[in-house]
PDB file of N, CA and C in Angstrom:
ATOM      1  N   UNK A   1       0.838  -1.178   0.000  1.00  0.00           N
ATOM      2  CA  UNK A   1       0.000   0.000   0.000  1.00  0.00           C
ATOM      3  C   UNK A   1       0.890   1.252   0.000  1.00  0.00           C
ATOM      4  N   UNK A   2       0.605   1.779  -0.782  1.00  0.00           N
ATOM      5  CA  UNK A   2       1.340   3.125  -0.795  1.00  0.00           C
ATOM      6  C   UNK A   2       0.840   4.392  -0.182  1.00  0.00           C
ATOM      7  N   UNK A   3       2.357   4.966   0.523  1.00  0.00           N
ATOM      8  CA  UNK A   3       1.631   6.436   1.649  1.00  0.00           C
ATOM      9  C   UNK A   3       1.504   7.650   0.679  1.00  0.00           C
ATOM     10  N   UNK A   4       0.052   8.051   1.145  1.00  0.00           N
ATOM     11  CA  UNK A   4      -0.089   9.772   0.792  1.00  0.00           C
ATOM     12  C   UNK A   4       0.529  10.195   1.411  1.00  0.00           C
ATOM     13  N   UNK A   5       0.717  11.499   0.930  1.00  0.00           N
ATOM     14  CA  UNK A   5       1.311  13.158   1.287  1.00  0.00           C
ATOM     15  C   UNK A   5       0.651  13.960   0.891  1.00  0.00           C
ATOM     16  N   UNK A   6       0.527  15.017   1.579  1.00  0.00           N
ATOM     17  CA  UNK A   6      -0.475  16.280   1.495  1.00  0.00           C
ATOM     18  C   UNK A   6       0.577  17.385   0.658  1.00  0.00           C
ATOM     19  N   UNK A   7       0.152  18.195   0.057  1.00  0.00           N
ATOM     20  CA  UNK A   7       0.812  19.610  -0.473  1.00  0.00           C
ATOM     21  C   UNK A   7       1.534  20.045   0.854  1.00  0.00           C
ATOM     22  N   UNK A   8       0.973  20.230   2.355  1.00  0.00           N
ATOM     23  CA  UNK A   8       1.671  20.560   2.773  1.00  0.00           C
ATOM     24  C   UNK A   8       2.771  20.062   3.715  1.00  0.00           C
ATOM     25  N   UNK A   9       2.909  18.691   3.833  1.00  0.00           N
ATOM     26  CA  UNK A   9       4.000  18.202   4.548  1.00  0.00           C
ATOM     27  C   UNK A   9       5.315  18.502   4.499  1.00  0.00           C
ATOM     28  N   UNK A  10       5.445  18.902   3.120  1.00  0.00           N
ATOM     29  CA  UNK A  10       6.858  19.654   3.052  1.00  0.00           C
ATOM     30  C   UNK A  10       7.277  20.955   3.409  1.00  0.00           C
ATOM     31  N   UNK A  11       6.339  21.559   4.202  1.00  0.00           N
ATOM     32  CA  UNK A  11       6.496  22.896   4.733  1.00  0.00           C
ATOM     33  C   UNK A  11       6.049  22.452   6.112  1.00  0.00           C
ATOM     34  N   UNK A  12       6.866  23.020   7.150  1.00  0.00           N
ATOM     35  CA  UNK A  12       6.693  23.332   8.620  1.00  0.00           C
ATOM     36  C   UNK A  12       6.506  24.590   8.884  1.00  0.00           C
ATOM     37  N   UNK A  13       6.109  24.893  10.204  1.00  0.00           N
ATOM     38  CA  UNK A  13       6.151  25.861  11.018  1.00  0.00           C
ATOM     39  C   UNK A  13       6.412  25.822  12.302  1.00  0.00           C
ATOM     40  N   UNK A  14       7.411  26.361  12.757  1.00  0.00           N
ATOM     41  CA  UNK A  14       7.879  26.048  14.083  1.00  0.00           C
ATOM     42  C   UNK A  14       7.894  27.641  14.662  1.00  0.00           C
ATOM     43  N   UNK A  15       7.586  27.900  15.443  1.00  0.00           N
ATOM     44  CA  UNK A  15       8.235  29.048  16.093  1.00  0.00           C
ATOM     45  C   UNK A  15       8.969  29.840  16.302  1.00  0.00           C
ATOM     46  N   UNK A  16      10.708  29.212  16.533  1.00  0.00           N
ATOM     47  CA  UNK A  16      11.603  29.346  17.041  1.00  0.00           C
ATOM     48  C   UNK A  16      12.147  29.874  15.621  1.00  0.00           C
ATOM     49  N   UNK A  17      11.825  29.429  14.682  1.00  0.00           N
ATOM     50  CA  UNK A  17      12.386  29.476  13.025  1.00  0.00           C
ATOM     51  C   UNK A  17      11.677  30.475  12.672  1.00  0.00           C
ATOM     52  N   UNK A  18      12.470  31.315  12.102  1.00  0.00           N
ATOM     53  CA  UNK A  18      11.587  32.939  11.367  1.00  0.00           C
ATOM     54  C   UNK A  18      10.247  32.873  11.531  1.00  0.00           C
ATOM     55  N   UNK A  19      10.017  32.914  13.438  1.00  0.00           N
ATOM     56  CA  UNK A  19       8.678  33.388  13.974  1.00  0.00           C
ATOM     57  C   UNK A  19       7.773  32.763  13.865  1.00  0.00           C
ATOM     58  N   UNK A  20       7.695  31.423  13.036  1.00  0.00           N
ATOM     59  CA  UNK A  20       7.116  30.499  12.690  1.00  0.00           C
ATOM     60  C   UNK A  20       6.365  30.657  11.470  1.00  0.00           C
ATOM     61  N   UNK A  21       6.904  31.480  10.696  1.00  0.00           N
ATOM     62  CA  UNK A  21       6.650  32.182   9.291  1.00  0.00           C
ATOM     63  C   UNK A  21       7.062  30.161   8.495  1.00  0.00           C
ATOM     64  N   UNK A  22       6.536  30.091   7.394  1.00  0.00           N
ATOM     65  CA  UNK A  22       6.210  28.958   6.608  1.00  0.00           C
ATOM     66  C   UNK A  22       7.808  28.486   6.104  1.00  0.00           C
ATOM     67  N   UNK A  23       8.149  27.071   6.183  1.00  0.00           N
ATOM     68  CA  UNK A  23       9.730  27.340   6.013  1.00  0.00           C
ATOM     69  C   UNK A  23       9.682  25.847   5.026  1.00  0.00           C
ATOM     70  N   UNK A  24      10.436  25.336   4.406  1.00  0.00           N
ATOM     71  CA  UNK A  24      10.450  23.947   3.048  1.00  0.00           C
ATOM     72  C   UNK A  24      11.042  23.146   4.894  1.00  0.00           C
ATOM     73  N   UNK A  25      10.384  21.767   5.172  1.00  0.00           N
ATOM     74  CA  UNK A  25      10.960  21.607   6.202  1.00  0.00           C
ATOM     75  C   UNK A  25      12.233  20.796   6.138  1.00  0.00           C
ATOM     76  N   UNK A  26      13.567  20.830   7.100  1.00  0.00           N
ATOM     77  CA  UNK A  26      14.735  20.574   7.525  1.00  0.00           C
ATOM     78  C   UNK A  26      15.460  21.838   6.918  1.00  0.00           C
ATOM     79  N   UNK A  27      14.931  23.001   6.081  1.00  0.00           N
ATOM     80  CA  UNK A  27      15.844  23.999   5.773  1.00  0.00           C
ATOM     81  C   UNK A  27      15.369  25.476   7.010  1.00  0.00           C
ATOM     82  N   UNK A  28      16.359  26.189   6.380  1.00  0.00           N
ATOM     83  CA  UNK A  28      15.900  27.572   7.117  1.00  0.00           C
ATOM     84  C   UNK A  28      15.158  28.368   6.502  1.00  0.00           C
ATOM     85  N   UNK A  29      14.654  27.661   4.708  1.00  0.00           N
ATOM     86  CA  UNK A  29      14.262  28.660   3.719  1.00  0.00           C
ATOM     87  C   UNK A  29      13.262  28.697   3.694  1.00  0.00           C
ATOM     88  N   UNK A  30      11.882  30.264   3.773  1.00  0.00           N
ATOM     89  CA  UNK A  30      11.356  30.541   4.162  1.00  0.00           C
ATOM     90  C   UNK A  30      10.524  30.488   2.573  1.00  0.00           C
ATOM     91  N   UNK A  31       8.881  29.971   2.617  1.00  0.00           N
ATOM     92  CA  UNK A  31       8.637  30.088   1.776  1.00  0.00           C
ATOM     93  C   UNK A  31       8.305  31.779   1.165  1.00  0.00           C
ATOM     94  N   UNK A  32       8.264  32.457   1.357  1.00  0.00           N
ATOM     95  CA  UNK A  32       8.290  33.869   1.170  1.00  0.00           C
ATOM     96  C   UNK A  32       9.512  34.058   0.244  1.00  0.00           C
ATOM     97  N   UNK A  33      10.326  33.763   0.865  1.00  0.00           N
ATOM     98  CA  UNK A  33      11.952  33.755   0.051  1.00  0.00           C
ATOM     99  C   UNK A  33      11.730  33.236  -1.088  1.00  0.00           C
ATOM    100  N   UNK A  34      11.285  32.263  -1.310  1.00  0.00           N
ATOM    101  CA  UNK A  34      11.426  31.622  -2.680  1.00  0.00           C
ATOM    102  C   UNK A  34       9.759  32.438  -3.577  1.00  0.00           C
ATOM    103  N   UNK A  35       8.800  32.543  -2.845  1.00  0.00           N
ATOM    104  CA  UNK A  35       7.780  33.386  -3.675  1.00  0.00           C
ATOM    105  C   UNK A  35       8.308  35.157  -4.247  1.00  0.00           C
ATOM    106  N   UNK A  36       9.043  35.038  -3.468  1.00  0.00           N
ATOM    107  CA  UNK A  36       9.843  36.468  -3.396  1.00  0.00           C
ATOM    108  C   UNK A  36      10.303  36.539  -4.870  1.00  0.00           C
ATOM    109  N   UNK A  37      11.002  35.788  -4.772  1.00  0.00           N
ATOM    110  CA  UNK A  37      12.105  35.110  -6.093  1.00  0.00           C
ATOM    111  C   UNK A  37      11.525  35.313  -7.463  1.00  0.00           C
ATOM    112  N   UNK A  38      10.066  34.277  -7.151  1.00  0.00           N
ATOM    113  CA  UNK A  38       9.431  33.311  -8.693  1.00  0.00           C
ATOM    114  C   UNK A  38       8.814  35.054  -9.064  1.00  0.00           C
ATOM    115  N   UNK A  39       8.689  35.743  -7.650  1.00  0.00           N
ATOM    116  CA  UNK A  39       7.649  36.970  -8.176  1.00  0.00           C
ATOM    117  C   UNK A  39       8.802  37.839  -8.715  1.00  0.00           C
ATOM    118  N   UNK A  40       9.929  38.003  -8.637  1.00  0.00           N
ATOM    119  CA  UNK A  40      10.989  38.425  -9.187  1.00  0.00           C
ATOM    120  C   UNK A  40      11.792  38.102 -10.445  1.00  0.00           C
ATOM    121  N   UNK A  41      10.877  36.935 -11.437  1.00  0.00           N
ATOM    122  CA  UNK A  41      11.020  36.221 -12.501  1.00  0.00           C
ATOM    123  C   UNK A  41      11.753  35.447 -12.698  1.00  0.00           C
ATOM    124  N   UNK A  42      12.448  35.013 -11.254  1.00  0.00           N
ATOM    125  CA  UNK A  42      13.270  33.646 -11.448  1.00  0.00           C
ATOM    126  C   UNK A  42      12.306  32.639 -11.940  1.00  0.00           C
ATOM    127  N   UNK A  43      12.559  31.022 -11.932  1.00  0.00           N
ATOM    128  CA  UNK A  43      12.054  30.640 -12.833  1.00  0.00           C
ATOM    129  C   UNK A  43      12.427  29.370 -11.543  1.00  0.00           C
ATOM    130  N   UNK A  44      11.878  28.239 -11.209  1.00  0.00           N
ATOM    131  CA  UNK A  44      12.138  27.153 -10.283  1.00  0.00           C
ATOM    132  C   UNK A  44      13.596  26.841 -10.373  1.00  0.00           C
ATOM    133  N   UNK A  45      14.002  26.288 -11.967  1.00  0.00           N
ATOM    134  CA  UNK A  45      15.412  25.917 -11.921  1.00  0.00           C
ATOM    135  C   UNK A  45      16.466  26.702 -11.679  1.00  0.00           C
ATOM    136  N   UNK A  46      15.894  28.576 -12.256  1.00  0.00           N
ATOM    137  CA  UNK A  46      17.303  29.536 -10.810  1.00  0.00           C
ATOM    138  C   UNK A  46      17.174  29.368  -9.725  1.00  0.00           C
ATOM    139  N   UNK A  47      15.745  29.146  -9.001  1.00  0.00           N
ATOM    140  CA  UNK A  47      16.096  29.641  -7.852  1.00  0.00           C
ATOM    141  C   UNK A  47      16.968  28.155  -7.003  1.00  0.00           C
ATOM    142  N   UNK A  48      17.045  27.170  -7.598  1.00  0.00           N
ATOM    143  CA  UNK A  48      18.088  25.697  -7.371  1.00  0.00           C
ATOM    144  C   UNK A  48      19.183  26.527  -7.224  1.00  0.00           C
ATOM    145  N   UNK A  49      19.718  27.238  -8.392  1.00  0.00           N
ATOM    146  CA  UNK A  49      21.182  27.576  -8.465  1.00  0.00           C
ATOM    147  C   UNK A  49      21.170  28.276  -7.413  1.00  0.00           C
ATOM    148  N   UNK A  50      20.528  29.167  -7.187  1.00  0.00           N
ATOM    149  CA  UNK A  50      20.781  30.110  -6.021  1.00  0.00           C
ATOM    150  C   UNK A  50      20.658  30.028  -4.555  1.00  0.00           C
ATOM    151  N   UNK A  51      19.856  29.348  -4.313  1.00  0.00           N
ATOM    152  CA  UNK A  51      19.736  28.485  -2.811  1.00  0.00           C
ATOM    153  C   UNK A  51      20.140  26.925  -2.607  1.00  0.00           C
ATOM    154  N   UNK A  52      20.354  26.519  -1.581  1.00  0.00           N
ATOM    155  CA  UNK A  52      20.565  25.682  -1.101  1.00  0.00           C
ATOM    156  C   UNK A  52      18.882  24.259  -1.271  1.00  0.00           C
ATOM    157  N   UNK A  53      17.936  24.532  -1.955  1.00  0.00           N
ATOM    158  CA  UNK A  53      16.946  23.353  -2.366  1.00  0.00           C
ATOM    159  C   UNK A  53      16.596  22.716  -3.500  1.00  0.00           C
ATOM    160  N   UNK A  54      16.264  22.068  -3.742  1.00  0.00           N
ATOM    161  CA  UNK A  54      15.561  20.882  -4.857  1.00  0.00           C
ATOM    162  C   UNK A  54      14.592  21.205  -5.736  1.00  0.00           C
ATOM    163  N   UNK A  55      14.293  20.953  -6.623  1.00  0.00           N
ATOM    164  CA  UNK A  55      13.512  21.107  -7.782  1.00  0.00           C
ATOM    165  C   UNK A  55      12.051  21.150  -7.026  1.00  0.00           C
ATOM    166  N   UNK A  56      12.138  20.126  -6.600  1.00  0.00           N
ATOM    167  CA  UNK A  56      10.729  19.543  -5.612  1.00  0.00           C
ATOM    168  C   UNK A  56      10.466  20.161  -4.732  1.00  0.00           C
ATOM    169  N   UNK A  57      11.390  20.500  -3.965  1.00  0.00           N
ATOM    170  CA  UNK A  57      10.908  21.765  -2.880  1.00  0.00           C
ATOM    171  C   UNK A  57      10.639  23.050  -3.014  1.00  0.00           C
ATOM    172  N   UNK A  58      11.167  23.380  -4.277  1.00  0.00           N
ATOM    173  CA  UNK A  58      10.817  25.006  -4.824  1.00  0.00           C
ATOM    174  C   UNK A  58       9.544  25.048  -5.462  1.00  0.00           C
ATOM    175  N   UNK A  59       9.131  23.858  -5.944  1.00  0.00           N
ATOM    176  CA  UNK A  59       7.391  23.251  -6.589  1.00  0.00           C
ATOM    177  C   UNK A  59       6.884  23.357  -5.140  1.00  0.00           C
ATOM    178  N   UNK A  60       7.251  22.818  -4.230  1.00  0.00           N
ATOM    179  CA  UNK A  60       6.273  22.653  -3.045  1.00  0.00           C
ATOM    180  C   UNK A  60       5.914  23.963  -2.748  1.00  0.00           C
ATOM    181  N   UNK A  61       6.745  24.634  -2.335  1.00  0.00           N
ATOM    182  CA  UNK A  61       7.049  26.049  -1.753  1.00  0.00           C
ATOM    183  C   UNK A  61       6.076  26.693  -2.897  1.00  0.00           C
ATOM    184  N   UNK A  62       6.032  27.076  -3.474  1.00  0.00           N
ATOM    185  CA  UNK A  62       5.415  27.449  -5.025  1.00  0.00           C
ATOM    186  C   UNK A  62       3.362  26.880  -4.595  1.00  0.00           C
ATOM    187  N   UNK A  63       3.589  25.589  -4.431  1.00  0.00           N
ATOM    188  CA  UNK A  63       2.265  25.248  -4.227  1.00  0.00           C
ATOM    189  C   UNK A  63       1.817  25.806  -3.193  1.00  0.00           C
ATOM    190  N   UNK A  64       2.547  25.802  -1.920  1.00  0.00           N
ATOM    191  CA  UNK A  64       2.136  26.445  -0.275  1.00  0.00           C
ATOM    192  C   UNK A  64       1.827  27.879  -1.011  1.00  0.00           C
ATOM    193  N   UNK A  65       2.426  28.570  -1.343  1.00  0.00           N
ATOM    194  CA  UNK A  65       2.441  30.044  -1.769  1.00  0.00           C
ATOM    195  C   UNK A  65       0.859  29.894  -2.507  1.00  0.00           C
ATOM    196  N   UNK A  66       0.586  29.402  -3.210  1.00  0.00           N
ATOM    197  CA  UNK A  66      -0.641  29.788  -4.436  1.00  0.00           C
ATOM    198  C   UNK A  66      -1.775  29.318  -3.593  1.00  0.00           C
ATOM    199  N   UNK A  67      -1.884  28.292  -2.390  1.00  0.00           N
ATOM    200  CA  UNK A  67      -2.789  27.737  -1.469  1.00  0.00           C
ATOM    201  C   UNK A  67      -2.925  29.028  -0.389  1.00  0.00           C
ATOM    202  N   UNK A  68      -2.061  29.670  -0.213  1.00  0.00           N
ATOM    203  CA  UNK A  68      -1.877  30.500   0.973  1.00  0.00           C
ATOM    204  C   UNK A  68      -1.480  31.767   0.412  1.00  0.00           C
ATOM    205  N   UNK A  69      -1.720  32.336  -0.655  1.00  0.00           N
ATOM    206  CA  UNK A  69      -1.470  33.195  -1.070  1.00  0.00           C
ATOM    207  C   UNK A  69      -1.691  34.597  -0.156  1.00  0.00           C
ATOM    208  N   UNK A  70      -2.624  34.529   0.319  1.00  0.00           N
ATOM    209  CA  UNK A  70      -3.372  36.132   1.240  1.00  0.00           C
ATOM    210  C   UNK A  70      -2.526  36.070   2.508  1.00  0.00           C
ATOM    211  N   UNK A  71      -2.057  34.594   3.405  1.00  0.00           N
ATOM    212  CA  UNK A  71      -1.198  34.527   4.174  1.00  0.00           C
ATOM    213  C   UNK A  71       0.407  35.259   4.156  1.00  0.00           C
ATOM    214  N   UNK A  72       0.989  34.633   2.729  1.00  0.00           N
ATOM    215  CA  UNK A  72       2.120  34.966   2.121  1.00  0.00           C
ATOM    216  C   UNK A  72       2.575  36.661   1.793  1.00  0.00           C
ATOM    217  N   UNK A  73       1.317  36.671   1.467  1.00  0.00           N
ATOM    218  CA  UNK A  73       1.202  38.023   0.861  1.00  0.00           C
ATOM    219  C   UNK A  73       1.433  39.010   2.080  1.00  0.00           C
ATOM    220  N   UNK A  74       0.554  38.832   2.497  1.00  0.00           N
ATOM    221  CA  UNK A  74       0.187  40.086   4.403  1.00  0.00           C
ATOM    222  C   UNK A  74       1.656  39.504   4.786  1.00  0.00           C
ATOM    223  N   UNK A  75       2.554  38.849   4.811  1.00  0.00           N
ATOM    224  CA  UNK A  75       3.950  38.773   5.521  1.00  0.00           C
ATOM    225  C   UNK A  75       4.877  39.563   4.946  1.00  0.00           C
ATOM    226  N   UNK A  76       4.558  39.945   3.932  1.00  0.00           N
ATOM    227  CA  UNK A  76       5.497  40.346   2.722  1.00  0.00           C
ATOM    228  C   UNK A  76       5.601  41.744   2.740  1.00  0.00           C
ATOM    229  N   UNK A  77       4.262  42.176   2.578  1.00  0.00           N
ATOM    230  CA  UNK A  77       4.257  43.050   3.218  1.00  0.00           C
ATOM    231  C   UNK A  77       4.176  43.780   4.586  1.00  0.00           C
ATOM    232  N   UNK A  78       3.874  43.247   5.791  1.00  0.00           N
ATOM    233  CA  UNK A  78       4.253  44.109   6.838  1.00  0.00           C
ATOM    234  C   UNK A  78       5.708  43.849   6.987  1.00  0.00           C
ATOM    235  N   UNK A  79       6.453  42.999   6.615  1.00  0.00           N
ATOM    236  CA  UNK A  79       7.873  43.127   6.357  1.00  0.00           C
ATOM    237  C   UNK A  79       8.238  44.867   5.927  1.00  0.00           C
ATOM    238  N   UNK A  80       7.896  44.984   4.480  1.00  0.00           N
ATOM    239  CA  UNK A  80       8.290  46.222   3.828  1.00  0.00           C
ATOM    240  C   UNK A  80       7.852  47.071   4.364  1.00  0.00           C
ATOM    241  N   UNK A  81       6.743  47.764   5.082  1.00  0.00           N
ATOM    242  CA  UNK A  81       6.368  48.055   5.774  1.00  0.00           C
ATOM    243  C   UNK A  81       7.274  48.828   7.132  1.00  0.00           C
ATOM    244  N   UNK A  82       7.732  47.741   7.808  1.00  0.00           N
ATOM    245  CA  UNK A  82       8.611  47.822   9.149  1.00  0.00           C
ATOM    246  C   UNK A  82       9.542  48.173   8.549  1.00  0.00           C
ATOM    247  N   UNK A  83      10.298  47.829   7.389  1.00  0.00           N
ATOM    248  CA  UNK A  83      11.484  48.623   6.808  1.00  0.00           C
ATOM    249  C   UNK A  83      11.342  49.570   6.885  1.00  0.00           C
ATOM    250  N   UNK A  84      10.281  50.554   5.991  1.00  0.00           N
ATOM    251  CA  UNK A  84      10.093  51.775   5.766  1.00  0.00           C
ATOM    252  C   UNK A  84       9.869  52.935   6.564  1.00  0.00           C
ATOM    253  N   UNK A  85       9.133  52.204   7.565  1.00  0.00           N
ATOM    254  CA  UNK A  85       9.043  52.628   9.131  1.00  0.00           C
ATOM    255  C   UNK A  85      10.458  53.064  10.031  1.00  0.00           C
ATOM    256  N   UNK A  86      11.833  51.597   9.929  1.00  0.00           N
ATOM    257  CA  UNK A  86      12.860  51.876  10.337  1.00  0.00           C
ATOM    258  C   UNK A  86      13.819  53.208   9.165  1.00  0.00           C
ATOM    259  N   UNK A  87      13.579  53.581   8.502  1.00  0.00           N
ATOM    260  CA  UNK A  87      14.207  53.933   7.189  1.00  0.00           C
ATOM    261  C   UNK A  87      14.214  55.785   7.533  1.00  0.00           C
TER     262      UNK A  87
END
């Protein structure tokens, strides 16, 4: 019998890890980071070259992002936000 997996098993949230902001799990990389990216016209296979993850995990991350989009989004921005504030 073969095991399911959900879209999101490959993303955790822990606390202790960027606030418990959405992360590809066993990395530190935040899915924001990589939506950051694809919204920046990288393309899945740069953002491999450029970080430390997998083809598969930048698809995952990619899927969490388009499921959670309004989540992703509101982080993104009160980020820029608090910059502009410190600035």
């Amino acid at each position: 019998m073969l095991a399911t997996q959900t879209l999101d098993e490959p993303i955790e949230k822990t606390p202790a890890i960027h606030n418990g902001r959405p992360i590809l799990a066993g990395t530190g990389t935040t899915v924001r980071a990589l939506a950051i990216m694809y919204k920046q016209g990288y393309s899945p296979e740069d953002i491999t070259l450029e970080l430390p993850v997998s083809l598969a995990q930048v698809y995952a991350a990619l899927a969490y992002y388009h499921l959670h989009t309004d989540e992703i989004e509101a982080d993104i921005r009160a980020d820029a936000e608090r910059v502009l504030i410190t600035q």
